[in-house]
N, C-alpha and C. Protein backbone atom coordinates (compact mmCIF):
# COMPACT_ATOMS: atom_id res chain seq x y z
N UNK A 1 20.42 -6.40 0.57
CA UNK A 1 19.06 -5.95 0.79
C UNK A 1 18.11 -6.99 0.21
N UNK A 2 17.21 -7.46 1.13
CA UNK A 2 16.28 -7.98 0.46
C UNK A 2 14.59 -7.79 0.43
N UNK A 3 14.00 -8.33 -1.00
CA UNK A 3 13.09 -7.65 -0.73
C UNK A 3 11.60 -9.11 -1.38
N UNK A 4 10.79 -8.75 -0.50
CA UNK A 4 9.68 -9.65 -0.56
C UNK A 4 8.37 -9.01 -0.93
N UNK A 5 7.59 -10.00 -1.42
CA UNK A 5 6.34 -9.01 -1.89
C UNK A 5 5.28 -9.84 -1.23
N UNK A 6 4.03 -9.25 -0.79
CA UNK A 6 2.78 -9.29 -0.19
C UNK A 6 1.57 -9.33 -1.48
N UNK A 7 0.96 -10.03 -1.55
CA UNK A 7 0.06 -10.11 -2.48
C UNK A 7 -1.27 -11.26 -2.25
N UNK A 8 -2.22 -10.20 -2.94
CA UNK A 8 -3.64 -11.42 -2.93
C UNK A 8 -5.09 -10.58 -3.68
N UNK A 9 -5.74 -10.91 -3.13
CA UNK A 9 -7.22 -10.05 -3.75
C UNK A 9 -7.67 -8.86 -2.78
N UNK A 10 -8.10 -8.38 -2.91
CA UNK A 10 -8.76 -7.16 -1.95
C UNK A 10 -9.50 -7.71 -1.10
N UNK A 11 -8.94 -6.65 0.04
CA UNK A 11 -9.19 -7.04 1.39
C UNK A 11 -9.34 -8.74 2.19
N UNK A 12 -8.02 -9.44 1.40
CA UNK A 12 -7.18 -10.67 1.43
C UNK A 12 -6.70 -10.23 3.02
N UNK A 13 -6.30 -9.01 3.18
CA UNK A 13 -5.19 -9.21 4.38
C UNK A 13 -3.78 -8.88 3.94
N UNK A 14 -3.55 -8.44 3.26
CA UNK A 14 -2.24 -7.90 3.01
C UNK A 14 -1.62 -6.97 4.08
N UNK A 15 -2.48 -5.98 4.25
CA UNK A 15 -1.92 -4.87 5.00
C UNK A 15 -1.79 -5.58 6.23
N UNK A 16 -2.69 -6.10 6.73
CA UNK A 16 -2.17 -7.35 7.82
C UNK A 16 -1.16 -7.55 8.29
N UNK A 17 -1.07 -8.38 7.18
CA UNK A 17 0.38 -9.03 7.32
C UNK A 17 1.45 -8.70 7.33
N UNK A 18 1.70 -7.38 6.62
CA UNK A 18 2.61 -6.40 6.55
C UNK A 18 2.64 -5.89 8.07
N UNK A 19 1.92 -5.26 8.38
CA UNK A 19 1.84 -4.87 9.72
C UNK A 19 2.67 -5.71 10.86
N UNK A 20 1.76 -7.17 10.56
CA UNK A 20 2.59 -8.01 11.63
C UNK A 20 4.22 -8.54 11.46
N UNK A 21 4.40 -8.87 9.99
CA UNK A 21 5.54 -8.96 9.59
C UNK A 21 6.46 -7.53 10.18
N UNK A 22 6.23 -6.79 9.69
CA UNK A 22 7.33 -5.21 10.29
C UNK A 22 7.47 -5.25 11.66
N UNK A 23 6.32 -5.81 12.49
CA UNK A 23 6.30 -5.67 13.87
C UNK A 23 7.69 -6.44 14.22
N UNK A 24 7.44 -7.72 13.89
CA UNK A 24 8.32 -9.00 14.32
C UNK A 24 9.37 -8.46 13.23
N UNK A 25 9.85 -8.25 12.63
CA UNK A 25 11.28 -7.84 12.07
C UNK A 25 11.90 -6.63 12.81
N UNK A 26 10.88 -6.00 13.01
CA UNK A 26 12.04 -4.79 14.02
C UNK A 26 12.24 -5.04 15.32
N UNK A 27 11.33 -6.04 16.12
CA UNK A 27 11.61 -6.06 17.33
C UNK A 27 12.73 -7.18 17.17
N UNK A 28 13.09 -7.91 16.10
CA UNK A 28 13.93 -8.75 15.65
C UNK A 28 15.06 -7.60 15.18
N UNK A 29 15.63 -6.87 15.25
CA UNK A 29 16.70 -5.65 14.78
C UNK A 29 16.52 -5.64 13.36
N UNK A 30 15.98 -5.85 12.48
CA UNK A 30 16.08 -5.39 11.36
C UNK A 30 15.62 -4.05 10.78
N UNK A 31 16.10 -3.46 9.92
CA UNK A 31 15.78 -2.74 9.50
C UNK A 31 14.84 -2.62 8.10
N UNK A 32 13.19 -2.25 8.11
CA UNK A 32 12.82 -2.62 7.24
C UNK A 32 11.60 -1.19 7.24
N UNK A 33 11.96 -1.65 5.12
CA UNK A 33 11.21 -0.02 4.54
C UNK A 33 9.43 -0.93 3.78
N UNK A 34 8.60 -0.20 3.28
CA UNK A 34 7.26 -0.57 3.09
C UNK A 34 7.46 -0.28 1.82
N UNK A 35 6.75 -1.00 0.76
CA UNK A 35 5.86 -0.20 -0.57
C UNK A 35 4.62 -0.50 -0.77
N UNK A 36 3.71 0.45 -0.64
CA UNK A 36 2.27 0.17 -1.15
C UNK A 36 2.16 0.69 -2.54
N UNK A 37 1.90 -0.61 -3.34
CA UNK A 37 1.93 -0.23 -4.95
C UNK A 37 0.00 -0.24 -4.99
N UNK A 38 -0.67 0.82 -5.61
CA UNK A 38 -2.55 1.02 -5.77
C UNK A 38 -2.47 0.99 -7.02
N UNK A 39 -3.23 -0.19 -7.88
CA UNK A 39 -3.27 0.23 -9.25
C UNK A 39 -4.42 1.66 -9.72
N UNK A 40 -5.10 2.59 -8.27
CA UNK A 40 -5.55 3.31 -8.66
C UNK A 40 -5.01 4.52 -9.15
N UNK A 41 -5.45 5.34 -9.74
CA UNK A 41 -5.17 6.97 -9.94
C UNK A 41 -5.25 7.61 -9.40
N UNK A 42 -4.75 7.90 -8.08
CA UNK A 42 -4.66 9.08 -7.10
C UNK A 42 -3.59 9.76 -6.72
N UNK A 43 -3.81 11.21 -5.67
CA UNK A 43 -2.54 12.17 -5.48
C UNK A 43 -2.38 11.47 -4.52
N UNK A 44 -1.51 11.60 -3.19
CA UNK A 44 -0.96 11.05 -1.97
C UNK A 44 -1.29 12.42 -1.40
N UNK A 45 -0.92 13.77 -2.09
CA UNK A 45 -1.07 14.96 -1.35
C UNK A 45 -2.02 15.40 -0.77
N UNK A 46 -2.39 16.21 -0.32
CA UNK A 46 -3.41 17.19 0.17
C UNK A 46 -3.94 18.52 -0.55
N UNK A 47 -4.75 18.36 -1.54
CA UNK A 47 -5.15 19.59 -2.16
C UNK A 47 -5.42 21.04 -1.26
N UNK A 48 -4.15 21.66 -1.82
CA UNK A 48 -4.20 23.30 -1.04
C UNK A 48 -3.31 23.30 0.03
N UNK A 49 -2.64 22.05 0.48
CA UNK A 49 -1.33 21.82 1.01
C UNK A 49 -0.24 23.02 0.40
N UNK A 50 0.73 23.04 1.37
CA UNK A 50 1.69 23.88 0.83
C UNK A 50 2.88 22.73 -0.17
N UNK A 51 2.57 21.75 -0.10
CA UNK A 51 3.76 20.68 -0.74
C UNK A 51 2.55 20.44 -2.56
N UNK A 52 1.78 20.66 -1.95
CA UNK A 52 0.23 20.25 -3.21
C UNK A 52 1.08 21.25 -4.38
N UNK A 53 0.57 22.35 -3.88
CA UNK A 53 0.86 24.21 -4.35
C UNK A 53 2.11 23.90 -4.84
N UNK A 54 2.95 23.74 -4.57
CA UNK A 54 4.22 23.48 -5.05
C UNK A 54 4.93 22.80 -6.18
N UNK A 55 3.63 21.25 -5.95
CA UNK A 55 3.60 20.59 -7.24
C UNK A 55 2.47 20.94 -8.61
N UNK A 56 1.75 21.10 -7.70
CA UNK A 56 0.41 22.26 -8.74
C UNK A 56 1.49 23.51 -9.80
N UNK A 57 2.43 24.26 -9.02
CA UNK A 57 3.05 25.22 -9.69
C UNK A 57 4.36 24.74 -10.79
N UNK A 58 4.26 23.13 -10.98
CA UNK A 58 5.29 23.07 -11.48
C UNK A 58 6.71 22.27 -11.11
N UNK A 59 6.70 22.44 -9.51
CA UNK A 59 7.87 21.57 -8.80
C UNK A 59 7.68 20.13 -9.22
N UNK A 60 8.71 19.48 -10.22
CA UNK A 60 9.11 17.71 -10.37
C UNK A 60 8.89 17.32 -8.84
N UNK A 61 9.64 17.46 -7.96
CA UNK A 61 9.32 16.59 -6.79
C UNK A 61 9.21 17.71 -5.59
N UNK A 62 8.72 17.28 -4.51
CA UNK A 62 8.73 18.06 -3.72
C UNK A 62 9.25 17.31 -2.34
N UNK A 63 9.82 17.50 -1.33
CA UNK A 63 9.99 17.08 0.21
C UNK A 63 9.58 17.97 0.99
N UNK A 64 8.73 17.02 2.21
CA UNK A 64 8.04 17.78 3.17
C UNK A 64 8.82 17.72 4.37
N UNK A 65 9.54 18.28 4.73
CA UNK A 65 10.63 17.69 5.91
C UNK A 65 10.23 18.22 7.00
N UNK A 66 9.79 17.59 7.99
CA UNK A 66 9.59 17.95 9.48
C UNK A 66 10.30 17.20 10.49
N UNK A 67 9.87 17.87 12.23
CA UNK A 67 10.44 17.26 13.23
C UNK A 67 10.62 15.65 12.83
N UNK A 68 9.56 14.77 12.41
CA UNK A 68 9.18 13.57 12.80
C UNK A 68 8.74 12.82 11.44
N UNK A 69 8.85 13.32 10.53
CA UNK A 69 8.53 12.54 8.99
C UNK A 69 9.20 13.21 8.12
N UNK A 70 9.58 12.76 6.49
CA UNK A 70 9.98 13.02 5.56
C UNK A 70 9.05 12.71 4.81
N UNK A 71 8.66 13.13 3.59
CA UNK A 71 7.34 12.59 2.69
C UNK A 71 8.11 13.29 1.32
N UNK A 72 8.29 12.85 0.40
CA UNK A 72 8.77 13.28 -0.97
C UNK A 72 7.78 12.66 -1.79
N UNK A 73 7.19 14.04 -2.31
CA UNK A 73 6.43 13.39 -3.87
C UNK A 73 7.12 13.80 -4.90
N UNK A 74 6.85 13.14 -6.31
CA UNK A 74 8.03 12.87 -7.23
C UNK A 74 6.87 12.59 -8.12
N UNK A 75 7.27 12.84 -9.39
CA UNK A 75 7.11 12.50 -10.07
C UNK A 75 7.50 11.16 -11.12
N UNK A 76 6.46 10.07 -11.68
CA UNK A 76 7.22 8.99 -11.81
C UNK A 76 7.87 8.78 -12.56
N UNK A 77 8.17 9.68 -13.48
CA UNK A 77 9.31 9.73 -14.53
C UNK A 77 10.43 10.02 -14.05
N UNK A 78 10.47 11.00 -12.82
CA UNK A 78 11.66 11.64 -12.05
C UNK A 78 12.60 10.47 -11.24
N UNK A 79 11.19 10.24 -10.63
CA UNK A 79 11.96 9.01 -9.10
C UNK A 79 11.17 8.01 -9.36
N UNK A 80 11.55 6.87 -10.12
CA UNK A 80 10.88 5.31 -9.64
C UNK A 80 10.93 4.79 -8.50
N UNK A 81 10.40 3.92 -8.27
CA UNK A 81 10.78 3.47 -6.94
C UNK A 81 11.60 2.60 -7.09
N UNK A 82 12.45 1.94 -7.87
CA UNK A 82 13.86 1.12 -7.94
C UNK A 82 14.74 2.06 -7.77
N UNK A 83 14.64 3.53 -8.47
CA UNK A 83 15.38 4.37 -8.12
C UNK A 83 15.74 4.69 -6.62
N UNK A 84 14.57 4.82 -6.29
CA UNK A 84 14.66 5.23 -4.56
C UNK A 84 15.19 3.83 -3.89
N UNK A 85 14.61 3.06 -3.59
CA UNK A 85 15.53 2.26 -3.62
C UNK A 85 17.16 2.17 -3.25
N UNK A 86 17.57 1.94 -4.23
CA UNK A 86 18.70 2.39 -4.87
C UNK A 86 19.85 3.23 -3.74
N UNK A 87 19.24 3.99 -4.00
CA UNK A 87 19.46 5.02 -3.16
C UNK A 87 19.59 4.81 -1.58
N UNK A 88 18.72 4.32 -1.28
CA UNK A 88 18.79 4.07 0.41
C UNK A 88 19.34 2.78 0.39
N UNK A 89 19.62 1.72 0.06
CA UNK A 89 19.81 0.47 0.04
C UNK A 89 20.47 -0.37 1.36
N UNK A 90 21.72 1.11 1.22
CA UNK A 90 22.28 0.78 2.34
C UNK A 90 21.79 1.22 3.79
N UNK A 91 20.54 1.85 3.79
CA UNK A 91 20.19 1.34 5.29
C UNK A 91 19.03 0.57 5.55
N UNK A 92 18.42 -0.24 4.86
CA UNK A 92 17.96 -1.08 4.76
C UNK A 92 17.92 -2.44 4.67
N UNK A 93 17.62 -3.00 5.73
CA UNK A 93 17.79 -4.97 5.23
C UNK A 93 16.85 -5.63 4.71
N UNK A 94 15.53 -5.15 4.16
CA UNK A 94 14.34 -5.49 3.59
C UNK A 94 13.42 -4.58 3.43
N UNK A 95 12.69 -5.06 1.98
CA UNK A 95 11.39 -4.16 1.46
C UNK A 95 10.32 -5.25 1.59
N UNK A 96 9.30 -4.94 2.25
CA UNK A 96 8.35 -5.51 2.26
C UNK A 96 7.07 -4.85 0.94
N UNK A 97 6.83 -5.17 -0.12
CA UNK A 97 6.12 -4.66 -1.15
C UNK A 97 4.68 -5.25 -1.02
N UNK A 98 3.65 -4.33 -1.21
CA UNK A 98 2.42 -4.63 -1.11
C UNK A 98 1.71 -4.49 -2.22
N UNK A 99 1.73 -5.59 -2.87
CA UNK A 99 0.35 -5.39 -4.09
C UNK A 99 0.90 -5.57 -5.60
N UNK A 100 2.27 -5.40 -5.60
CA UNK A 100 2.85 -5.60 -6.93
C UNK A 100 2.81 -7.06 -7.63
N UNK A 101 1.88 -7.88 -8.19
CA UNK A 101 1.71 -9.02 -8.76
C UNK A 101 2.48 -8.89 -9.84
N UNK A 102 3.00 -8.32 -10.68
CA UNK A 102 3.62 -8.74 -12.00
C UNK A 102 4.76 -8.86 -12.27
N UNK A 103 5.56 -8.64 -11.08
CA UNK A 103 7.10 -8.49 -11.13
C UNK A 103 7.40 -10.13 -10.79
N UNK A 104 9.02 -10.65 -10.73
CA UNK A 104 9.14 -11.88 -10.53
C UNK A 104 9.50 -11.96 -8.96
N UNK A 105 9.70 -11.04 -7.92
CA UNK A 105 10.17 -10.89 -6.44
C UNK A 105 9.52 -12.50 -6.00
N UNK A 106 10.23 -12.97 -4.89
CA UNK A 106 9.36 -14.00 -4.36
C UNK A 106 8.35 -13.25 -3.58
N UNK A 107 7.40 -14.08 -2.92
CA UNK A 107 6.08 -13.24 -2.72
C UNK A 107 5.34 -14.20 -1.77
N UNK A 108 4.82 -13.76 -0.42
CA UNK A 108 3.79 -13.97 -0.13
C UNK A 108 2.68 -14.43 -0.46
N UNK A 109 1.21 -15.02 -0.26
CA UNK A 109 0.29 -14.66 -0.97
C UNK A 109 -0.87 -15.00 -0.26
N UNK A 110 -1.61 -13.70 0.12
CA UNK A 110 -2.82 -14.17 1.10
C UNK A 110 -3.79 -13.75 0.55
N UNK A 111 -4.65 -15.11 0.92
CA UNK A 111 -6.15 -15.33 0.90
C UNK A 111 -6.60 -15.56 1.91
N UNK A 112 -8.41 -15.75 1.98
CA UNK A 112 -9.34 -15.65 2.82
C UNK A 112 -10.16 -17.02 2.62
N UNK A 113 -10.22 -17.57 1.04
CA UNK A 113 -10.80 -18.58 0.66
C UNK A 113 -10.03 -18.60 -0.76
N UNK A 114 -10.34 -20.24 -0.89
CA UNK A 114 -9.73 -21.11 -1.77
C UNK A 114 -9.89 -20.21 -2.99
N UNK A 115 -11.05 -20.05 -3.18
CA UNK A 115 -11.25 -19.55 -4.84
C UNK A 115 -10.73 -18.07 -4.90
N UNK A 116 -9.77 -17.74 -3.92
CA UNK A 116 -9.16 -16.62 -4.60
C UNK A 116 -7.67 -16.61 -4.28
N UNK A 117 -7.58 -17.95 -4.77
CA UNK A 117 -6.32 -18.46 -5.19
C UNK A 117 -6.12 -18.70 -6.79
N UNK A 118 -5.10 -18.27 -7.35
CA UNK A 118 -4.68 -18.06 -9.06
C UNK A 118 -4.22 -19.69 -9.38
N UNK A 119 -4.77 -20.01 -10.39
CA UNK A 119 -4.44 -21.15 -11.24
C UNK A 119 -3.89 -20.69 -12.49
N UNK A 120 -2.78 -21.75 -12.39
CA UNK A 120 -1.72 -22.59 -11.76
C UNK A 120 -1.20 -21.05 -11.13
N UNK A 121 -0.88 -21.86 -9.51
CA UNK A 121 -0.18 -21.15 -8.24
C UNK A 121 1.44 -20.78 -9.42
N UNK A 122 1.72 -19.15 -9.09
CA UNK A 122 2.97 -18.75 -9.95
C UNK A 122 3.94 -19.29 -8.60
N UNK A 123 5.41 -19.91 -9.81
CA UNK A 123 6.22 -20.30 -9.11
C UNK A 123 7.04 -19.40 -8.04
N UNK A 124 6.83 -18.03 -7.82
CA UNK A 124 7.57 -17.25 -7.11
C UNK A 124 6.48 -17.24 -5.69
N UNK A 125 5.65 -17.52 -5.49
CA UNK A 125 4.75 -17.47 -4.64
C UNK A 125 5.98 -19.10 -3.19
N UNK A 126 6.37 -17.99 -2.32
CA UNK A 126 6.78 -18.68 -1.16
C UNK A 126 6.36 -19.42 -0.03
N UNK A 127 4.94 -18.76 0.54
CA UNK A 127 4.30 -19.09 1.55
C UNK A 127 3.09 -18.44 1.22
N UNK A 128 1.87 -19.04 2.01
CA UNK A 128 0.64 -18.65 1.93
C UNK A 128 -0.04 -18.93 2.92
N UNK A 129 -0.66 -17.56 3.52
CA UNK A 129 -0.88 -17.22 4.67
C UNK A 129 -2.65 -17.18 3.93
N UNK A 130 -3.60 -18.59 4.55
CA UNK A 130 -4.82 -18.59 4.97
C UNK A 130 -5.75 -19.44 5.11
N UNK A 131 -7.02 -20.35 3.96
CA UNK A 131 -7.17 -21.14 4.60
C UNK A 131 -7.12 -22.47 5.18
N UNK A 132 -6.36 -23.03 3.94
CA UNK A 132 -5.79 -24.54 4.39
C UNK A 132 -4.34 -24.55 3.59
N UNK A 133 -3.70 -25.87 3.72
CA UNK A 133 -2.96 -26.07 2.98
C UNK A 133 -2.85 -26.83 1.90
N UNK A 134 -1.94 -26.19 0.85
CA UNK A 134 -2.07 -26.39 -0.45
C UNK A 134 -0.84 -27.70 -0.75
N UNK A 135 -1.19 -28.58 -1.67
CA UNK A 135 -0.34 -29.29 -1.98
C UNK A 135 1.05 -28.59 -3.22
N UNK A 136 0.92 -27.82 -3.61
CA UNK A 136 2.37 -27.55 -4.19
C UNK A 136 2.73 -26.05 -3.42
N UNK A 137 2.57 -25.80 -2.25
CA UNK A 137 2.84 -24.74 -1.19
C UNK A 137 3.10 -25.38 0.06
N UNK A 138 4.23 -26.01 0.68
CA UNK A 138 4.38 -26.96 1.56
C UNK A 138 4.54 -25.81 2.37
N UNK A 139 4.07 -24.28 2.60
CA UNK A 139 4.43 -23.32 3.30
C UNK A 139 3.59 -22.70 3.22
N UNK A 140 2.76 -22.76 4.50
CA UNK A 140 1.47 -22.13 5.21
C UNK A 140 1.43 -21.58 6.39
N UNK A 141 0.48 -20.87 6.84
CA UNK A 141 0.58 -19.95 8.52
C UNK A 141 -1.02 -19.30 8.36
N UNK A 142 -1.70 -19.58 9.42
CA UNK A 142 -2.64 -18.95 9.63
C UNK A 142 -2.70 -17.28 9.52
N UNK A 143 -3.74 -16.93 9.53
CA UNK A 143 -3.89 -15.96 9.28
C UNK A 143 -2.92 -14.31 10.35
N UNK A 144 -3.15 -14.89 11.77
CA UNK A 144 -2.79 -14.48 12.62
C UNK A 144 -0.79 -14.67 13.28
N UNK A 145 -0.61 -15.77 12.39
CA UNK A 145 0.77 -16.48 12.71
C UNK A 145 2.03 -15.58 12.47
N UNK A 146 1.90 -14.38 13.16
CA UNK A 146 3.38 -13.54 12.73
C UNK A 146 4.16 -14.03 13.04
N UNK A 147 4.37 -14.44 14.19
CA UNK A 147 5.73 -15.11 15.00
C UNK A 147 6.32 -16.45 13.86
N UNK A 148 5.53 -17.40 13.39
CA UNK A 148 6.20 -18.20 12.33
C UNK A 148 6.31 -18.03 11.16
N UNK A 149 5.27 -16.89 10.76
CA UNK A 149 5.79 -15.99 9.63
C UNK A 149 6.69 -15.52 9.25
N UNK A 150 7.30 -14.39 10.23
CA UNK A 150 8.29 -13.71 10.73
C UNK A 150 9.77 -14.92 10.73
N UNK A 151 9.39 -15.99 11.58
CA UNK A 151 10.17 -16.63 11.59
C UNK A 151 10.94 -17.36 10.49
N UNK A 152 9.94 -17.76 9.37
CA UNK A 152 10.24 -18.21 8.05
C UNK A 152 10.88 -17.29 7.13
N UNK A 153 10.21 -16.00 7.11
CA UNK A 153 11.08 -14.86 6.51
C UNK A 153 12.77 -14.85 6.79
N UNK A 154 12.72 -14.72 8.05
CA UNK A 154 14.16 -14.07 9.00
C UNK A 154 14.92 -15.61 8.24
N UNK A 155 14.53 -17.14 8.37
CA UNK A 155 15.71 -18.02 7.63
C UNK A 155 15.87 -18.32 6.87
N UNK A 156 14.91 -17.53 5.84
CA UNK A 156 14.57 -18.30 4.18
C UNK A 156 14.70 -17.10 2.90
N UNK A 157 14.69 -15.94 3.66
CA UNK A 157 14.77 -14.55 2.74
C UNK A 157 16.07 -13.67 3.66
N UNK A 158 16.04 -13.34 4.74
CA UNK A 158 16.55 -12.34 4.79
C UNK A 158 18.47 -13.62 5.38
N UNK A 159 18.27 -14.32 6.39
CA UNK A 159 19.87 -15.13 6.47
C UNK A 159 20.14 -15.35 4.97
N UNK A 160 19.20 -15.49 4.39
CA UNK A 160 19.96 -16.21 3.04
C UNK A 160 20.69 -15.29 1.93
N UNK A 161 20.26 -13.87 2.30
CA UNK A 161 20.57 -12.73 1.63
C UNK A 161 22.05 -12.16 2.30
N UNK A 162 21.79 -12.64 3.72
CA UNK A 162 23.20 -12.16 4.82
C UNK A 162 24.23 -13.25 4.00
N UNK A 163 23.95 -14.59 3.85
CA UNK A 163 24.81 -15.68 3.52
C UNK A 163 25.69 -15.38 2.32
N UNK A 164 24.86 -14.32 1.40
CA UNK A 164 25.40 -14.00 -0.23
C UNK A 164 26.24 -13.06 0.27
N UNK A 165 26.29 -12.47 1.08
CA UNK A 165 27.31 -10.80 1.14
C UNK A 165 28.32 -11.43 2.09
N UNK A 166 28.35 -12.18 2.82
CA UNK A 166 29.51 -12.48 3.75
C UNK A 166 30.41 -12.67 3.09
């Protein structure tokens, strides 16, 4: 399983890219899961929901299981998300992570303009998707460039992850 992270400043384009990246990996057969990490303080639920009520009364986690979605809220002491993870691993061939800067994952990193680029560029930073190119990032793609995005991913993260398990 492998897993890559998406990162930059607000409203950089992350979700973007994510978007286009998932597009071009599944129509490419892969199988691939999302994380949106918000350093804000919010529920995901619906106040007065019947899954809300449930956790309001006390329920550690709850699952919403229908025809066409699964949604589990958890508590983060209960279920981390390495935990979950974990757990599914095996049907998954990539996590695409959105927003997590502090971990060491290799990483994406999109901008819109120069000055919201981090000095000194961290060494886990792989490619950078925006406006020119950088001399210690020999790995760039316009903003719009899924197809060589996609393409760089599929021989540089995910074959190279197939190459370790064979």
């Amino acid at each position: 399983m492998a897993e890559l992270g998406v990162v930059g400043a607000k409203n950089s384009g992350k979700t973007t890219v994510i978007e286009g990246l998932v597009k071009f990996l599944v129509r490419e057969g892969y199988r691939v899961a999302t994380i949106k990490h918000t350093s804000h303080s919010h529920r995901f639920d619906t106040p007065g929901k019947d899954t809300y009520r449930h956790r309001q009364a006390g329920a550690m986690l709850t699952i919403a299981a229908g025809k066409d979605e699964t949604a589990i809220f958890a508590q983060p002491d209960l279920l981390d998300i390495q935990q979950f993870q974990s757990m599914i691993h095996q049907k998954i061939d990539i996590w695409l992570i959105e927003g997590d800067r502090c971990d060491s994952r290799r990483k994406i990193l999109v901008a819109r303009h120069l000055s919201e680029l981090p000095k000194p560029m961290p060494e886990n930073i792989i490619a950078l998707i925006g406006p020119e190119r950088l001399e210690n990032i020999t790995v760039s793609f316009e903003a719009d460039d899924f197809e060589g995005l996609g393409s760089f991913v599929k021989s540089n993260v995910l074959n190279k992850i197939m190459e370790i398990h064979d």
